[in-house]
Protein backbone atom coordinates (compact mmCIF):
# COMPACT_ATOMS: atom_id res chain seq x y z
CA UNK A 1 0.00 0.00 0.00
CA UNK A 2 2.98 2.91 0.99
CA UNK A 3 4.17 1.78 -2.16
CA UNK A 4 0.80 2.86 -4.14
CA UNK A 5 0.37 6.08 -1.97
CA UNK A 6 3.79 7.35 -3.26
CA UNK A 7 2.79 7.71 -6.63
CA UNK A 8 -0.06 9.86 -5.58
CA UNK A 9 1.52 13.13 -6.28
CA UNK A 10 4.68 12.36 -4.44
CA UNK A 11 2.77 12.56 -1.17
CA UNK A 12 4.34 9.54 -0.15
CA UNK A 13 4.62 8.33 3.75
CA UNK A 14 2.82 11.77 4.77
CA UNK A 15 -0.31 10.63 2.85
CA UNK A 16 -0.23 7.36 4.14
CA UNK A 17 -0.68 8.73 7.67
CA UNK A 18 -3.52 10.94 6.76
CA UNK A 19 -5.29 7.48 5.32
CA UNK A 20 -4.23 4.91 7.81
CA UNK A 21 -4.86 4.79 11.21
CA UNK A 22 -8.82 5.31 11.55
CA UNK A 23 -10.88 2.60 12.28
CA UNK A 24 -11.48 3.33 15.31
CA UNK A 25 -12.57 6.69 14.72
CA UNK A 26 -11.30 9.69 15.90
CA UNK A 27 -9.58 13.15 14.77
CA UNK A 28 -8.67 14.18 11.11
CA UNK A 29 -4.90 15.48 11.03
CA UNK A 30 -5.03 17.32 7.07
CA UNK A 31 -2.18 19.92 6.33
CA UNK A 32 -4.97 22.18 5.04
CA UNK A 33 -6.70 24.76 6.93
CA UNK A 34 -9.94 23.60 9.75
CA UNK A 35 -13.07 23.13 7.72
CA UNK A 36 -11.66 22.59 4.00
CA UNK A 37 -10.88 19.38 2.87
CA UNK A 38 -7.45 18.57 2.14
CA UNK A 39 -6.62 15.11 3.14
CA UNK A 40 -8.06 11.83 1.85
CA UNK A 41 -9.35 8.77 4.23
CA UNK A 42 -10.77 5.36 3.75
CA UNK A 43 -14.73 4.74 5.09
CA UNK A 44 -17.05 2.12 5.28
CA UNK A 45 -20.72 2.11 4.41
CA UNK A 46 -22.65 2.79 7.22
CA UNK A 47 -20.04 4.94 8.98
CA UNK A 48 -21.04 9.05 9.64
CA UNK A 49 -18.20 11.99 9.33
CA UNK A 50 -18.71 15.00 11.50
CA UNK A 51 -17.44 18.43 10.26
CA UNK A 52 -15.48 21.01 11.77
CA UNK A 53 -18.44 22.71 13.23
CA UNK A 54 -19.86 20.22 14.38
CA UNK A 55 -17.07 18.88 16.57
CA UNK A 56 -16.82 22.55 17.89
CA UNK A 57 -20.52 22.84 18.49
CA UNK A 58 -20.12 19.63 20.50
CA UNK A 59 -17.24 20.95 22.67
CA UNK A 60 -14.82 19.51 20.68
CA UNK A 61 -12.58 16.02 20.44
CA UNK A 62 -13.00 15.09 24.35
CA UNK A 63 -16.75 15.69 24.34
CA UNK A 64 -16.75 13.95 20.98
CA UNK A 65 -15.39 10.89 22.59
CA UNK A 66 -17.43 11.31 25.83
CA UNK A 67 -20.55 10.63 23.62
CA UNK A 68 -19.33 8.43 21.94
CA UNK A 69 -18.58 5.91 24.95
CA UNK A 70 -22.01 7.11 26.07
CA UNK A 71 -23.50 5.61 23.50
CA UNK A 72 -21.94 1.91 24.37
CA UNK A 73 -22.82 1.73 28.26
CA UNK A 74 -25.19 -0.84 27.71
CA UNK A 75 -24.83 -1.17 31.58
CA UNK A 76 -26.17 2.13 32.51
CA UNK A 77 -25.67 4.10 35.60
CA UNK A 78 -24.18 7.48 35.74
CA UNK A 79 -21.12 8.61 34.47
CA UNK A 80 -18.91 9.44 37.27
CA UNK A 81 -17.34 13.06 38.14
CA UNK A 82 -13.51 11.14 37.40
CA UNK A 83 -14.62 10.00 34.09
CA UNK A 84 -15.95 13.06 32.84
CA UNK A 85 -12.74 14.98 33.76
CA UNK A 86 -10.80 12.24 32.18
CA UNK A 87 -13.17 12.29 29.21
CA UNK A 88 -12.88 16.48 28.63
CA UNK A 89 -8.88 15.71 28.91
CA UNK A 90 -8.27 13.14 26.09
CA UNK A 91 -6.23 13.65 23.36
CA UNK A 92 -4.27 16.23 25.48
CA UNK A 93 -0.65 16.55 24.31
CA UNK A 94 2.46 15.55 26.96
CA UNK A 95 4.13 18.45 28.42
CA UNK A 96 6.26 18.37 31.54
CA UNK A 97 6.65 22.22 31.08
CA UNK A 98 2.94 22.84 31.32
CA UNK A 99 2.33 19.62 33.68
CA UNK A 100 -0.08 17.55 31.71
CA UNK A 101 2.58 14.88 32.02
CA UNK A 102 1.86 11.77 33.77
CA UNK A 103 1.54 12.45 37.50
CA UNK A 104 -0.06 15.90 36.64
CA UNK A 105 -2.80 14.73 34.38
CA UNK A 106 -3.88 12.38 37.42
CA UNK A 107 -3.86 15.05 39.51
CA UNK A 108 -5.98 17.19 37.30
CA UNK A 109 -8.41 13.95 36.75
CA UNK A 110 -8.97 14.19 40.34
CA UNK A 111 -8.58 17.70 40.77
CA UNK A 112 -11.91 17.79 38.23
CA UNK A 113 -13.58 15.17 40.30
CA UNK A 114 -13.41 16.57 43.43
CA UNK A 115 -14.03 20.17 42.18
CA UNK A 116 -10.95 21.51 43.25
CA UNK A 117 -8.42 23.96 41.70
CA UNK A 118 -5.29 22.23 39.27
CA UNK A 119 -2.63 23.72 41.97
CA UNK A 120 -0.02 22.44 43.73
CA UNK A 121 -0.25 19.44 41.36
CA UNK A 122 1.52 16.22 42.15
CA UNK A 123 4.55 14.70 41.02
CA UNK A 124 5.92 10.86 41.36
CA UNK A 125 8.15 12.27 44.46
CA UNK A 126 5.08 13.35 46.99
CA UNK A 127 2.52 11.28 44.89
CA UNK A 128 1.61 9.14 47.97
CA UNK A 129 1.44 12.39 50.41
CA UNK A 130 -0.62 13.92 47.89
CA UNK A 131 -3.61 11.65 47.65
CA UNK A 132 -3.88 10.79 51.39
CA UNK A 133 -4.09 14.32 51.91
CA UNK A 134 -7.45 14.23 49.82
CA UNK A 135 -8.65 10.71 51.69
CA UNK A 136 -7.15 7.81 49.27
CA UNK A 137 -5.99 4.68 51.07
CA UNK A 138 -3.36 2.45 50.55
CA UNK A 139 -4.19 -0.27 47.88
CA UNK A 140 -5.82 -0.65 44.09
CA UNK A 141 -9.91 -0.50 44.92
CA UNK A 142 -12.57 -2.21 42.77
CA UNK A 143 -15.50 -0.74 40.26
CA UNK A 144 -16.78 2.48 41.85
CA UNK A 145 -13.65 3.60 43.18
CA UNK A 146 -10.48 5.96 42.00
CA UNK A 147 -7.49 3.99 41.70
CA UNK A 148 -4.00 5.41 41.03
CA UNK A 149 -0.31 3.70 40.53
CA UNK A 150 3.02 4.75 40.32
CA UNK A 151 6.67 4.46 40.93
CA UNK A 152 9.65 6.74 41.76
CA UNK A 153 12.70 5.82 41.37
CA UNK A 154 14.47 9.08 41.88
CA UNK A 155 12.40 11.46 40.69
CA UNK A 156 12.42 13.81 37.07
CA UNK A 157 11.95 11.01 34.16
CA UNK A 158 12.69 7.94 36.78
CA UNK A 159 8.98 8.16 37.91
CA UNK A 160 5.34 7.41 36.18
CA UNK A 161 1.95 7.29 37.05
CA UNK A 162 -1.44 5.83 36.09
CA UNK A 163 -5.06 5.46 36.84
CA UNK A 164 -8.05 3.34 37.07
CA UNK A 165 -11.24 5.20 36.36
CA UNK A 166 -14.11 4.83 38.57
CA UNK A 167 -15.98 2.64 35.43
CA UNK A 168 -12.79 0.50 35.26
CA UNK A 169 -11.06 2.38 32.60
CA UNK A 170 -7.32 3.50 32.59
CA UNK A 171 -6.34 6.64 31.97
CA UNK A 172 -2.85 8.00 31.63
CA UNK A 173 -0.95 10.19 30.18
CA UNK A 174 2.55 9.30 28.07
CA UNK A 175 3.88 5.58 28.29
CA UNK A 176 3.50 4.12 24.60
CA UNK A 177 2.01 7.26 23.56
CA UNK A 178 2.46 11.32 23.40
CA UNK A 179 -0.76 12.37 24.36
CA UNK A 180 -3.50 11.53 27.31
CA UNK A 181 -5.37 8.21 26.70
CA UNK A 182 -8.49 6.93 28.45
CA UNK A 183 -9.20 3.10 27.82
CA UNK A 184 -7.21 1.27 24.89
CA UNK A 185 -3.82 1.78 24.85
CA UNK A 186 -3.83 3.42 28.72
CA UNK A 187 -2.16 1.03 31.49
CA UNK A 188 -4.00 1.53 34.52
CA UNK A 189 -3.07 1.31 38.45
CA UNK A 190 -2.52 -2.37 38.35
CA UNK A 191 -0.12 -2.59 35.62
CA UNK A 192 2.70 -4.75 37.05
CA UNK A 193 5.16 -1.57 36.48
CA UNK A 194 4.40 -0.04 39.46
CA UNK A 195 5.01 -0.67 43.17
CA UNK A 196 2.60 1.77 44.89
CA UNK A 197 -1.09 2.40 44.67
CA UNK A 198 -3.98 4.24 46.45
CA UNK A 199 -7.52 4.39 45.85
CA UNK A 200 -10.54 6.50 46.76
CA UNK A 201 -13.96 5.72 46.84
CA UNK A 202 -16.63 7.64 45.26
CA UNK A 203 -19.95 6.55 46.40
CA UNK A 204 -22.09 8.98 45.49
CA UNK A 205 -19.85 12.24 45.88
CA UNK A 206 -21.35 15.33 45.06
CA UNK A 207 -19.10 18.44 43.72
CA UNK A 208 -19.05 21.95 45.15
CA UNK A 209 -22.08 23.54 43.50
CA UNK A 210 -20.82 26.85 45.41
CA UNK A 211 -17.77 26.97 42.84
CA UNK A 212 -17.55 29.59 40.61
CA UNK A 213 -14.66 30.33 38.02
CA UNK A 214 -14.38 33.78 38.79
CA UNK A 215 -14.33 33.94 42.94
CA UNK A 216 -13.83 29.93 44.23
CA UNK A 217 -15.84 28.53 46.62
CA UNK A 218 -18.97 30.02 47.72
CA UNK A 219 -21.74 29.43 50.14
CA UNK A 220 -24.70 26.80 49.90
CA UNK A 221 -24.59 23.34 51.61
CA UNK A 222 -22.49 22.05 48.68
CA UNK A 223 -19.65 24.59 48.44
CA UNK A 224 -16.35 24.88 50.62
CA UNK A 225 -16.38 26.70 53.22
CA UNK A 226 -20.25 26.99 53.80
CA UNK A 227 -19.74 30.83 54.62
CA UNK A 228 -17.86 31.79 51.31
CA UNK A 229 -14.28 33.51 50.26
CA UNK A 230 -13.14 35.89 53.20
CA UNK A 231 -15.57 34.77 55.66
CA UNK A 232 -15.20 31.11 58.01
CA UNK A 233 -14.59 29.03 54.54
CA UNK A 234 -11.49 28.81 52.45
CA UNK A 235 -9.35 32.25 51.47
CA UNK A 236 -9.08 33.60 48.02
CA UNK A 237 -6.50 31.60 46.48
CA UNK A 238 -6.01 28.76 49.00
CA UNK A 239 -6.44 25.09 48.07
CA UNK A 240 -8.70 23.02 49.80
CA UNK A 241 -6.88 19.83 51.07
CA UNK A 242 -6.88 17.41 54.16
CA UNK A 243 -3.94 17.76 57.48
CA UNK A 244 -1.56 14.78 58.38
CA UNK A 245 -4.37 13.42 60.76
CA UNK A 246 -7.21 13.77 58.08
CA UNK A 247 -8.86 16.96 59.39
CA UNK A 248 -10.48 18.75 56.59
CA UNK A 249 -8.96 21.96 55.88
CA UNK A 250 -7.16 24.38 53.59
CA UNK A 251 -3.57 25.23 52.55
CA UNK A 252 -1.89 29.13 51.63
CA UNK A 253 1.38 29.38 49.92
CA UNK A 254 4.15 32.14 50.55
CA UNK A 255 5.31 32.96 47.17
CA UNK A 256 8.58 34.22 48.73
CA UNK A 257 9.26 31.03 49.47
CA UNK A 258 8.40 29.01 46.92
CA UNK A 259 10.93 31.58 44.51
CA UNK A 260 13.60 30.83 46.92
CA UNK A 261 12.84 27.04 46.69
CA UNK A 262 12.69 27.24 43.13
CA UNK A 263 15.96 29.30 42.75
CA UNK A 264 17.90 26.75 45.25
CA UNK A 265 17.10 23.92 42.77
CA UNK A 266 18.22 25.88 39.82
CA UNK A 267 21.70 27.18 41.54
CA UNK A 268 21.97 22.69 42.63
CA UNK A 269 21.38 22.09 38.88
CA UNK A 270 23.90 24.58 37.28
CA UNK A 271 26.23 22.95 40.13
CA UNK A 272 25.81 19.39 38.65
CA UNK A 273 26.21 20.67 35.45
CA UNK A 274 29.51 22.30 35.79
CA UNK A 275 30.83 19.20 38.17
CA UNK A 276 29.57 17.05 35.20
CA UNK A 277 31.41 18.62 32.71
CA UNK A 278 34.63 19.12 35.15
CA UNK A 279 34.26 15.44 35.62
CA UNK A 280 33.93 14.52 31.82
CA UNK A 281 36.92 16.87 30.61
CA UNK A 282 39.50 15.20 33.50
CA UNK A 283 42.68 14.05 31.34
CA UNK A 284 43.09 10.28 31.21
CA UNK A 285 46.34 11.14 33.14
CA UNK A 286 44.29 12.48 36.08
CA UNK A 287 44.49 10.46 39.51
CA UNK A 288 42.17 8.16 40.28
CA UNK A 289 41.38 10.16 43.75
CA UNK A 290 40.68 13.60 41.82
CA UNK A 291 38.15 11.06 40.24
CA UNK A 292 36.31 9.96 43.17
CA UNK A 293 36.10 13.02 44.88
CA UNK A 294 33.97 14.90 41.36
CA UNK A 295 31.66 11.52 41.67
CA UNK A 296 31.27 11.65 45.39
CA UNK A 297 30.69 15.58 44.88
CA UNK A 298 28.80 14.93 42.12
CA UNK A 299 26.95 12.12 44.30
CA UNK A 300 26.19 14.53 47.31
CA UNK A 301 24.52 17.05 44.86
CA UNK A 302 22.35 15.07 43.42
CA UNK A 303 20.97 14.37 47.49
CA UNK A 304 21.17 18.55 47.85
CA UNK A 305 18.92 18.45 44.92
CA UNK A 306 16.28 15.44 45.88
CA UNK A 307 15.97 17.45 49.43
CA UNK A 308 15.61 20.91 47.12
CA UNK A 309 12.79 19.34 44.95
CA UNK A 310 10.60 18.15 48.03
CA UNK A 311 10.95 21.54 49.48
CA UNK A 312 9.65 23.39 46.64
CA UNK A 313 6.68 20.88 46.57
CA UNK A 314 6.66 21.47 50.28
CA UNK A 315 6.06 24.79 49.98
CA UNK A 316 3.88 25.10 46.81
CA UNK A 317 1.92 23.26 48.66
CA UNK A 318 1.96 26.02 51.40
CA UNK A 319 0.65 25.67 55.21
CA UNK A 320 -2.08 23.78 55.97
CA UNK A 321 -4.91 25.18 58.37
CA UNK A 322 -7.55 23.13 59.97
CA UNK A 323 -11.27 24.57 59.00
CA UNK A 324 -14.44 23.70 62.05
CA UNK A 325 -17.07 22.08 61.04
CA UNK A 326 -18.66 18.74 60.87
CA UNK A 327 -16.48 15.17 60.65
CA UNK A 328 -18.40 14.33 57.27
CA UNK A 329 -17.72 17.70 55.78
CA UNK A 330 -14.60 18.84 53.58
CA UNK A 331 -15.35 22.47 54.42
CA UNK A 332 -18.88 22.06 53.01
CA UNK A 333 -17.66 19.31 50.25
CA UNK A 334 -20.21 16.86 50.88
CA UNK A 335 -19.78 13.06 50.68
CA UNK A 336 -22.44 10.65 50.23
CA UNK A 337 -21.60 8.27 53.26
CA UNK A 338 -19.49 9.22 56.50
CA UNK A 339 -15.99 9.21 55.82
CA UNK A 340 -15.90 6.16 58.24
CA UNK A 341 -18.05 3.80 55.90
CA UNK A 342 -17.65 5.67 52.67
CA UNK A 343 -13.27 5.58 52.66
CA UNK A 344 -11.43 2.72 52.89
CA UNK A 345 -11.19 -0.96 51.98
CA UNK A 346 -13.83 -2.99 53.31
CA UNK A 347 -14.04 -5.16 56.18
CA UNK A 348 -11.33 -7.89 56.12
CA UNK A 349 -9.60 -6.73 53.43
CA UNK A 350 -5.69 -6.30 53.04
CA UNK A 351 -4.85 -3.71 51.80
């Protein structure tokens, strides 16, 4: 077939992409502008194409897809708050820079499901402090539940992530592919690559109705705080979150100290950087001691710069401050059991 397709006008292996590849459905990539054709496909009878407009009239590619697994829950039941965040996210291109890499795409997945703010997203390192902070447990829970795996093996590109939707599909972000995958193709929280998992129930959780885009949390029985921004609830620009002990509460950051965090780990890395390359231009002639002593300084900064990265997560995190209020209440974020039945594993399980 590639052999055919590079006759037609010298289009070649470019073409071929533009044909192959759809079966399944999904988007278009043409080099021509949106809305005017300019790249040929194959299609089967029975099959329907949706313009331009009409993906962007839907809410584009991600609510394309949503309604399109809609349409194939022959099981029913409602679509969980996880999998609609995961569903508005697919497709999403991986970015370290802008955090929709692995550990941050699960953190926005539940970020969206809980109906809190994207800050102060995770990373591999303080994954595990992280979640238990917003009530996961230890262990990989069954249908109904959030379920999230990873491993760190020293942090930067030695970590990943993954996630078990609350209607059994994976979700992640990079592995085998560039982009942010829910179902085929994802690994999930028990793929046999990682060694640590935690999970969080759902029930019948119910968002923060108070939430607006343009102030936070308001007031109502649903929303944080229950007496709104400025008042007994959660500060402007604080993140909701849970203590050490599990008390429901709130966290403020002091940007002062997250930009000296942040310029500590850059002075650490220019400091491996020039040991590495006063390491790398050593004569083969130099002593083997000179040697050992760049490595073990080499060594010791790269433990300067582990204990430089938790700090910065540390505080762009910020302070946590306990809120008052009731035992079943995350500031007014409502669950639909007591946190006694509604987290954990159940009875006489191991977790």
């Amino acid at each position: 077939m590639g052999t055919a397709i590079g006759g037609i006008g010298g289009a070649g292996v470019g073409l071929y992409h533009q044909l192959a590849g759809h079966s399944g459905g999904g988007p278009l990539r043409a080099p021509g502008p949106k809305g005017k054709d300019s790249a040929l496909f194959w299609g089967a009878d029975g099959e329907h194409v949706l313009t331009a407009d009409d993906v962007d009239a839907m809410g584009g590619h991600g609510a394309v897809y949503a309604f399109r697994r809609a349409l194939h829950r022959q099981g029913g039941g409602a679509i969980g708050p996880d999998v609609q965040a995961a569903y508005s996210m697919i497709g999403t291109p991986y970015s370290q820079a802008t955090r929709h890499d692995c550990s941050g795409m699960v953190g926005r997945v539940i970020a969206g499901a809980l109906g809190i703010p994207n800050v102060g997203l995770p990373t591999t390192v303080n994954m595990g402090q992280w979640l238990a902070s917003l009530g996961f447990r230890p262990g990989i829970g069954g249908p109904g539940t959030i379920s999230v795996g990873w491993y760190d093996h020293g942090g930067g590109n030695a970590g990943h992530a993954a996630m078990t939707l609350s209607d059994g599909e994976n979700a992640e972000a990079g592995g085998s592919h560039g982009n942010f995958v829910v179902g085929a193709g994802a690994a999930g929280a028990n793929s046999p690559q990682f060694d640590h998992h935690m999970f969080l129930p759902i029930g019948d959780l119910q968002g923060p109705p108070g939430y607006s885009a343009g102030g936070g949390f308001g007031g109502g029985a649903g929303g944080f705080g229950g007496g709104g921004i400025g008042g007994a609830g959660i500060p402007a620009g604080a993140t909701p979150g849970t203590g050490p002990g599990g008390q429901p509460g709130y966290y403020t950051r002091d940007d002062e100290k997250v930009a000296a965090a942040r310029e500590r780990l850059r002075h650490l890395d220019n400091e491996i950087h020039d040991a590495e390359e006063r390491r790398n231009e050593l004569k083969a002639t130099a002593k083997q001691s000179e040697r050992d002593r760049l490595d073990h300084e080499i060594e010791h900064l790269h433990t300067e710069r582990d204990l430089a990265q938790r700090k910065l997560e540390d505080a762009e995190r910020g302070a946590f401050h306990p809120l008052r209020g009731g035992a079943n209440s995350f500031g007014g974020l409502r669950f639909g059991a007591p946190l006694a039945e509604g987290f954990g594993p159940p009875a006489g399980s191991k977790a």
